[in-house]
Protein backbone atom coordinates (compact mmCIF):
# COMPACT_ATOMS: atom_id res chain seq x y z
CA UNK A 1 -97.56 -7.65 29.47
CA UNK A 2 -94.06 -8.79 30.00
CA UNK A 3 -93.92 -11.69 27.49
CA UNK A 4 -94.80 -8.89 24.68
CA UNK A 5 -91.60 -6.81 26.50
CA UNK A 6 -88.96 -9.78 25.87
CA UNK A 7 -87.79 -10.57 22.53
CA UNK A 8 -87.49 -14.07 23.62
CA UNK A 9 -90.77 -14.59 25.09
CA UNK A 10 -92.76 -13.12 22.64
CA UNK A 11 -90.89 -16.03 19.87
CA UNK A 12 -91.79 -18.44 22.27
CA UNK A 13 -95.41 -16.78 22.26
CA UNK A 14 -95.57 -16.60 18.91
CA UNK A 15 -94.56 -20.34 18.00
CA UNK A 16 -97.58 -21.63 20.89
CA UNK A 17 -99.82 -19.33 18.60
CA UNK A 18 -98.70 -21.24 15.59
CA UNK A 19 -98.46 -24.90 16.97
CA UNK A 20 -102.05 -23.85 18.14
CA UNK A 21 -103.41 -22.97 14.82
CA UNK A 22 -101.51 -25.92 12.88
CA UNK A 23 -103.51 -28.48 15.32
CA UNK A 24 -106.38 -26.74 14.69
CA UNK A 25 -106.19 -27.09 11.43
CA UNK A 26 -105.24 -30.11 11.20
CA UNK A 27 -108.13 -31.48 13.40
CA UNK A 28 -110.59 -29.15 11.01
CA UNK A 29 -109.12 -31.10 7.95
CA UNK A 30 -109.51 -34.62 9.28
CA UNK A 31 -113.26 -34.09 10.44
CA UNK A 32 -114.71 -32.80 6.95
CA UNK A 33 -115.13 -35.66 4.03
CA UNK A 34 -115.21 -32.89 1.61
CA UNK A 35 -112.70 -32.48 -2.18
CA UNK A 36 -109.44 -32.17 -0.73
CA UNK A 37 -108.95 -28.38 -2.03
CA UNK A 38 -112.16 -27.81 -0.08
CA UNK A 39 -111.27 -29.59 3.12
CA UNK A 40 -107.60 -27.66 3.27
CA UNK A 41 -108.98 -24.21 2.18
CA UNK A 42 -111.51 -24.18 5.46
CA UNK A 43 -109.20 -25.65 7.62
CA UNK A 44 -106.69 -22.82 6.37
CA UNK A 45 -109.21 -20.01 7.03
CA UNK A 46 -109.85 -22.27 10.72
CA UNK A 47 -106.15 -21.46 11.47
CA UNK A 48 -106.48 -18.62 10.37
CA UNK A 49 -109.41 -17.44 12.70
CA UNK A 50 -107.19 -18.76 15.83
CA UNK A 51 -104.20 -16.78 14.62
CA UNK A 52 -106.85 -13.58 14.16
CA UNK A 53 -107.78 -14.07 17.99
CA UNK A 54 -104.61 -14.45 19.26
CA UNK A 55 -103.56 -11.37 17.73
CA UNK A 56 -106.59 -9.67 19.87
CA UNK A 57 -105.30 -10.89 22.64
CA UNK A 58 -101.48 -9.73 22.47
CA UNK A 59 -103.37 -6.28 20.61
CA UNK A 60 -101.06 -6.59 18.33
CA UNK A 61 -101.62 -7.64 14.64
CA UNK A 62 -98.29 -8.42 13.70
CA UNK A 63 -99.12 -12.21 15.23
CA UNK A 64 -100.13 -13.08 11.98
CA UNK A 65 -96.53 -11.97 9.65
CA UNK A 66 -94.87 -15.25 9.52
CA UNK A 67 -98.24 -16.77 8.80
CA UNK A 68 -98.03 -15.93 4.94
CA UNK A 69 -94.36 -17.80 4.96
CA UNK A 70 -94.96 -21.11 7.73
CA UNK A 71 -98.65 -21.51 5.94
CA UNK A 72 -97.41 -23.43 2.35
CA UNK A 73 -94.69 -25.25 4.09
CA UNK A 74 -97.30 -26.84 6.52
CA UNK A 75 -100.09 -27.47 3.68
CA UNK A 76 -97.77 -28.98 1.04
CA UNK A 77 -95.68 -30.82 3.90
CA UNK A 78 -98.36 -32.02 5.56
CA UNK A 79 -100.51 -32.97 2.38
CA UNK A 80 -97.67 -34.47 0.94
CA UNK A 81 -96.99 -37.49 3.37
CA UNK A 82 -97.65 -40.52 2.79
CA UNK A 83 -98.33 -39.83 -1.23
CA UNK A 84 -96.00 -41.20 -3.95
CA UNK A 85 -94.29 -37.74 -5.26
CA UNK A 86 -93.55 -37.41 -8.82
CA UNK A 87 -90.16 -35.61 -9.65
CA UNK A 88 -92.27 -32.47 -10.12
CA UNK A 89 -94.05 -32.89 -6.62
CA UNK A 90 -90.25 -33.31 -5.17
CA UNK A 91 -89.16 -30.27 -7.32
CA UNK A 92 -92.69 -28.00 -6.24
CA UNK A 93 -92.02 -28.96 -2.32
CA UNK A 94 -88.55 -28.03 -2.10
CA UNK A 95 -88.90 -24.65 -3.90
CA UNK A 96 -91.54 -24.20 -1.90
CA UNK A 97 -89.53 -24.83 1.13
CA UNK A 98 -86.75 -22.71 0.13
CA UNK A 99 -88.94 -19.67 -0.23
CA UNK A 100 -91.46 -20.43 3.36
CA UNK A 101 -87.83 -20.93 5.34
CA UNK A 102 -85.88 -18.24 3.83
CA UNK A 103 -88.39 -15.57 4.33
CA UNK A 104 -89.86 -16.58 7.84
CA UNK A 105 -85.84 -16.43 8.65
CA UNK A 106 -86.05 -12.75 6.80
CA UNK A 107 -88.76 -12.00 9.20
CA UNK A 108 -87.15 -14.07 12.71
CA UNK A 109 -83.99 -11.59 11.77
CA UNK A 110 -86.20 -7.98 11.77
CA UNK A 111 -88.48 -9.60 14.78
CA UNK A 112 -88.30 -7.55 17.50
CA UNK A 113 -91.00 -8.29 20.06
CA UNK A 114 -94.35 -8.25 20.47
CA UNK A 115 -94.39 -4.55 21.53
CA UNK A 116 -93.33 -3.90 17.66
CA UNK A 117 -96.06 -3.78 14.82
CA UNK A 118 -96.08 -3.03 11.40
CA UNK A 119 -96.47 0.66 10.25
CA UNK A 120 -99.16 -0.68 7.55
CA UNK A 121 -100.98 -2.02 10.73
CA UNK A 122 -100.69 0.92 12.73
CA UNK A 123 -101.81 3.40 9.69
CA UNK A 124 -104.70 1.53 9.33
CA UNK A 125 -105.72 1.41 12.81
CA UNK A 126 -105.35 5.30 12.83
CA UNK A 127 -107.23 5.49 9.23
CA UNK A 128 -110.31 3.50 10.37
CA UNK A 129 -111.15 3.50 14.15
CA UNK A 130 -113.76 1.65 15.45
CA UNK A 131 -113.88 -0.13 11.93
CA UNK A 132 -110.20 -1.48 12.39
CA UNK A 133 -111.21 -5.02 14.41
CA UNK A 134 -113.17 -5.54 10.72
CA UNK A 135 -110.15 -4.54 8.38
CA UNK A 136 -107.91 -6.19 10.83
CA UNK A 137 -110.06 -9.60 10.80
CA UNK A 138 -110.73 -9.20 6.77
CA UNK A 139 -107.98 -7.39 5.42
CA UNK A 140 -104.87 -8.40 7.39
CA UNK A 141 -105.58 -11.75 8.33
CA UNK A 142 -108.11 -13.24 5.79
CA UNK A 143 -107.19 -11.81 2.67
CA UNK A 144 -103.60 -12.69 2.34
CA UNK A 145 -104.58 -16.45 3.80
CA UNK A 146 -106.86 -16.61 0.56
CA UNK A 147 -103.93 -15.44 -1.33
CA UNK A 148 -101.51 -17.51 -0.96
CA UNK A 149 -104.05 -20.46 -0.55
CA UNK A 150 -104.14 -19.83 -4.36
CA UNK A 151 -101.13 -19.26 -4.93
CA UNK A 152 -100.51 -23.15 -3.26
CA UNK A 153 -102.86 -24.95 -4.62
CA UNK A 154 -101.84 -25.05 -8.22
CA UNK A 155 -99.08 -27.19 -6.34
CA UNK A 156 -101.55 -29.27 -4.31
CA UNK A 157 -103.10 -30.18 -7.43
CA UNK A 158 -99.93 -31.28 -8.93
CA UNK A 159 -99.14 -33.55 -5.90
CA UNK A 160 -102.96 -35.04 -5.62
CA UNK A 161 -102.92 -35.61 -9.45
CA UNK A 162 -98.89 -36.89 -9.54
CA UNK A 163 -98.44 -34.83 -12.49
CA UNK A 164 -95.69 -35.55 -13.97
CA UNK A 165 -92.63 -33.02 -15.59
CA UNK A 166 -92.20 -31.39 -18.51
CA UNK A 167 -89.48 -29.28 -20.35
CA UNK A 168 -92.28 -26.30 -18.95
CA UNK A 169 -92.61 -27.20 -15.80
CA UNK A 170 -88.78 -27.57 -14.97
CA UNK A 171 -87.96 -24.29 -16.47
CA UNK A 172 -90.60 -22.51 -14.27
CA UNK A 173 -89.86 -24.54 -11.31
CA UNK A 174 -86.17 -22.79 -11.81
CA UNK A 175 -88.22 -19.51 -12.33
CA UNK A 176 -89.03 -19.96 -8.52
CA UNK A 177 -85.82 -20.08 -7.14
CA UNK A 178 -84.06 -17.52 -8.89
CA UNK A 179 -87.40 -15.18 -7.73
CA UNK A 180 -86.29 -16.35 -4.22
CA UNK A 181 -82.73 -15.82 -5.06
CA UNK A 182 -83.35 -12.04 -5.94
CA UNK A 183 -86.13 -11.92 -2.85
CA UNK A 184 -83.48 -12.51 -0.60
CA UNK A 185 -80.61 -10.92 -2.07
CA UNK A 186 -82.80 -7.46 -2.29
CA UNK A 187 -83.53 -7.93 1.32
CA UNK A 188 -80.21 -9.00 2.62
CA UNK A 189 -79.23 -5.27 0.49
CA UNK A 190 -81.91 -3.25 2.32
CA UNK A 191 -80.94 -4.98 5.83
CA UNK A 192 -76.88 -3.69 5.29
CA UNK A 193 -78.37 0.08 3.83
CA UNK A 194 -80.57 0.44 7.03
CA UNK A 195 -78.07 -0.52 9.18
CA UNK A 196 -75.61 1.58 7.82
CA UNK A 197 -77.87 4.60 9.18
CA UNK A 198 -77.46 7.08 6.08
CA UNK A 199 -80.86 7.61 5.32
CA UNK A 200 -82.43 8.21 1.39
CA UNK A 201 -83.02 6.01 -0.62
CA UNK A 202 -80.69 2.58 -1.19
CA UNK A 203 -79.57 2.57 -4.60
CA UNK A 204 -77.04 -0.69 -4.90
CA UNK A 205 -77.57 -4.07 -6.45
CA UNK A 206 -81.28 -4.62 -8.04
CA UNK A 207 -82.73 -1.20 -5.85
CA UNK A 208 -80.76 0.86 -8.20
CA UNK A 209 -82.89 -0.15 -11.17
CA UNK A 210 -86.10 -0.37 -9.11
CA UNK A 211 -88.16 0.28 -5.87
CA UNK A 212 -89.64 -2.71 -4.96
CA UNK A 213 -87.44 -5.88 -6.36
CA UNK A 214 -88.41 -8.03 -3.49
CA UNK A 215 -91.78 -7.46 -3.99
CA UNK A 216 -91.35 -8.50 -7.50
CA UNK A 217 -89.27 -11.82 -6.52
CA UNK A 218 -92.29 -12.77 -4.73
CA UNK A 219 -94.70 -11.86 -7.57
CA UNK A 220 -92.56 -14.56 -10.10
CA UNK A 221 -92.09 -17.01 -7.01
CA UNK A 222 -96.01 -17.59 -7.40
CA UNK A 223 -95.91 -17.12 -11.34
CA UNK A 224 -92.90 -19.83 -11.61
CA UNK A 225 -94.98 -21.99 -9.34
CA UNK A 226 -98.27 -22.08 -10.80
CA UNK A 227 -96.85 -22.04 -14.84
CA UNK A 228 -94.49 -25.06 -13.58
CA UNK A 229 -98.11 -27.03 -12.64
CA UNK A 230 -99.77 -25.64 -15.71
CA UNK A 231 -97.27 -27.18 -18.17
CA UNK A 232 -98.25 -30.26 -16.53
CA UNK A 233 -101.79 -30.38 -16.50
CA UNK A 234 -103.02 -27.61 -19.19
CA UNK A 235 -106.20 -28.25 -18.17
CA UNK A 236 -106.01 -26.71 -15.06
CA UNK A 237 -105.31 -22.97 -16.38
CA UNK A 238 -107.17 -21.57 -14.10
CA UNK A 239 -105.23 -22.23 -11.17
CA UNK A 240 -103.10 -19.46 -12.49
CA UNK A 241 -105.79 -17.24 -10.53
CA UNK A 242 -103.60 -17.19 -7.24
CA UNK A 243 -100.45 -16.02 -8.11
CA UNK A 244 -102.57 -13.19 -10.65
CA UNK A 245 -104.76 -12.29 -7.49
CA UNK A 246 -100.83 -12.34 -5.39
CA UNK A 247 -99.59 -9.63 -8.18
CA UNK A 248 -103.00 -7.73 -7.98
CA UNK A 249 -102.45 -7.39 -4.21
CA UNK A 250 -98.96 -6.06 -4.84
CA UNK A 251 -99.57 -3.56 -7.63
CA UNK A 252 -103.04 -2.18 -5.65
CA UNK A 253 -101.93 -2.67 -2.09
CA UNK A 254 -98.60 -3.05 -0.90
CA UNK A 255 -96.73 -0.83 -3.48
CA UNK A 256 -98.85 2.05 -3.33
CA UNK A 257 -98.47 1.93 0.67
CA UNK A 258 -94.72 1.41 0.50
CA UNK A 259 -94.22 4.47 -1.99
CA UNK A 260 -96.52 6.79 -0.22
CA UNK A 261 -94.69 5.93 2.74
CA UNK A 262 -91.29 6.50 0.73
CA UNK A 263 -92.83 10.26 -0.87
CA UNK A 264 -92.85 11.42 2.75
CA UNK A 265 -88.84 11.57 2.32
CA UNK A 266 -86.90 14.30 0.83
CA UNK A 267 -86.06 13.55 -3.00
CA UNK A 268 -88.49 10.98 -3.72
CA UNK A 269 -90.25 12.60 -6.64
CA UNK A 270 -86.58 12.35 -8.86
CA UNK A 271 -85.89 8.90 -6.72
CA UNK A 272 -89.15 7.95 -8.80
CA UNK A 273 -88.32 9.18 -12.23
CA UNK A 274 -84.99 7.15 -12.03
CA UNK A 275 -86.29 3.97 -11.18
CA UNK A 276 -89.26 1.84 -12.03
CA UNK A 277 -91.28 -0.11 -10.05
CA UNK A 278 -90.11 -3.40 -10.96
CA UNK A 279 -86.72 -4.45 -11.49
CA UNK A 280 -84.64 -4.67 -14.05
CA UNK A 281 -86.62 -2.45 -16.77
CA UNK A 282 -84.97 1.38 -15.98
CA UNK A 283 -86.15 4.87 -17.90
């Protein structure tokens, strides 16, 4: 296919993919009289679905990536207008938007066509067969939608409810951009150390006190986000349950892929006793 052989093409492709599912969802949303969590969180999984078939149809899985940055920009955007925002709605969207643009620029910068997929992708298509169209639909599309759904909609909450700030809900708000901060400072590190071709293991700035600091700037993004709505409306603790179910999927899933990866290199058994998993505590 020679759109998936152009680097071009295939970011035209996938932006038609995503202007398809955001319609879709949107038309999803308006046709359902349903609680307004419920009405986003099946027109999220409807997007969802169109983004899962357009990745059959390019065969490649890696359709969905930018969906976990461009999905809370367009819910809290797009939920957002025409509503009266409180200081801490204002304060929730922008952070928001500061983490959704500067990681779907993180991944527009290591796209390189539709002929690319990610290695997690590809290891589980070798791992599970004729099962992979199921863990592809469930596990690499679905699940991290429902993620990050909860992970949002402590901030949808705020917005529908106009909850205003408190001393709590500033300080956590800042929580979230200094988690973005040291998101995108770890990856602008690991961009210059694989371009510099030496190989190992990188070992400057925040990687030289742990393995996975971007992971963990993305862990307190979600933290910062839902304490910050918390403070504001105590009542609804429980909204907390997306960004713990975000650090569950980081701790179970993505670290132990990325380190068994990582143990396949020479050195990585004293790599691990130097460094923790999480920056900045160090052994």
């Amino acid at each position: 296919m020679k759109i998936k052989e152009s680097r071009a093409l295939s970011f035209t492709a996938v932006a038609i993919v995503y202007i398809i599912a955001a319609l879709a969802g949107v038309a999803i949303y308006r046709a359902l009289s349903l609680p307004f969590w419920l009405s986003l969180l099946i027109a999220d999984v409807g997007a969802t679905v169109v983004t899962f078939i357009f990745s059959l149809i390019f065969e490649n899985a890696s359709v969905y990536d930018p969906y976990w940055s461009v999905q809370p920009i367009f819910i809290l955007v797009c939920f957002a207008a025409g509503r009266s925002l409180t200081p801490l709605g204002v304060l929730l969207l922008i952070a928001v938007c500061f983490w959704g643009v500067r990681l779907t620029a993180n991944w527009a910068y290591t796209f390189r066509g539709l002929t690319h997929e990610d290695w997690r992708y590809v290891m589980l298509h070798e791992k599970t067969g004729k099962a992979y169209p199921l863990i592809n639909f469930i596990g690499i599309h679905m699940v991290p939608t429902l993620v990050v759904y909860g992970c949002i909609l402590p901030a949808v909450f705020a917005i529908a409810e106009a909850a205003p700030p408190t001393v709590g809900s500033v300080i956590f708000v800042c929580v979230s951009f200094a988690a973005v901060i040291l998101q995108g400072y770890s990856d602008i590190l690991m961009h210059r150390f694989r371009r510099s071709g030496t190989g190992g293991f990188i070992r400057t700035g925040p990687w030289k006190y742990a393995r996975h600091p971007n992971y963990l700037g993305e862990i307190c993004m979600w933290w910062g986000i839902g304490l910050a709505c918390v403070c504001a409306m105590p009542e609804r603790w429980w909204l907390l349950a997306g960004a713990l179910a975000n650090t569950l999927l980081f701790i179970f899933v993505s670290v132990p892929m990325a380190d068994g990866r990582q143990s396949k290199k020479p050195g990585f058994a004293e790599y691990k006793k130097q460094t923790r998993v999480f920056f900045p505590i160090r052994k």
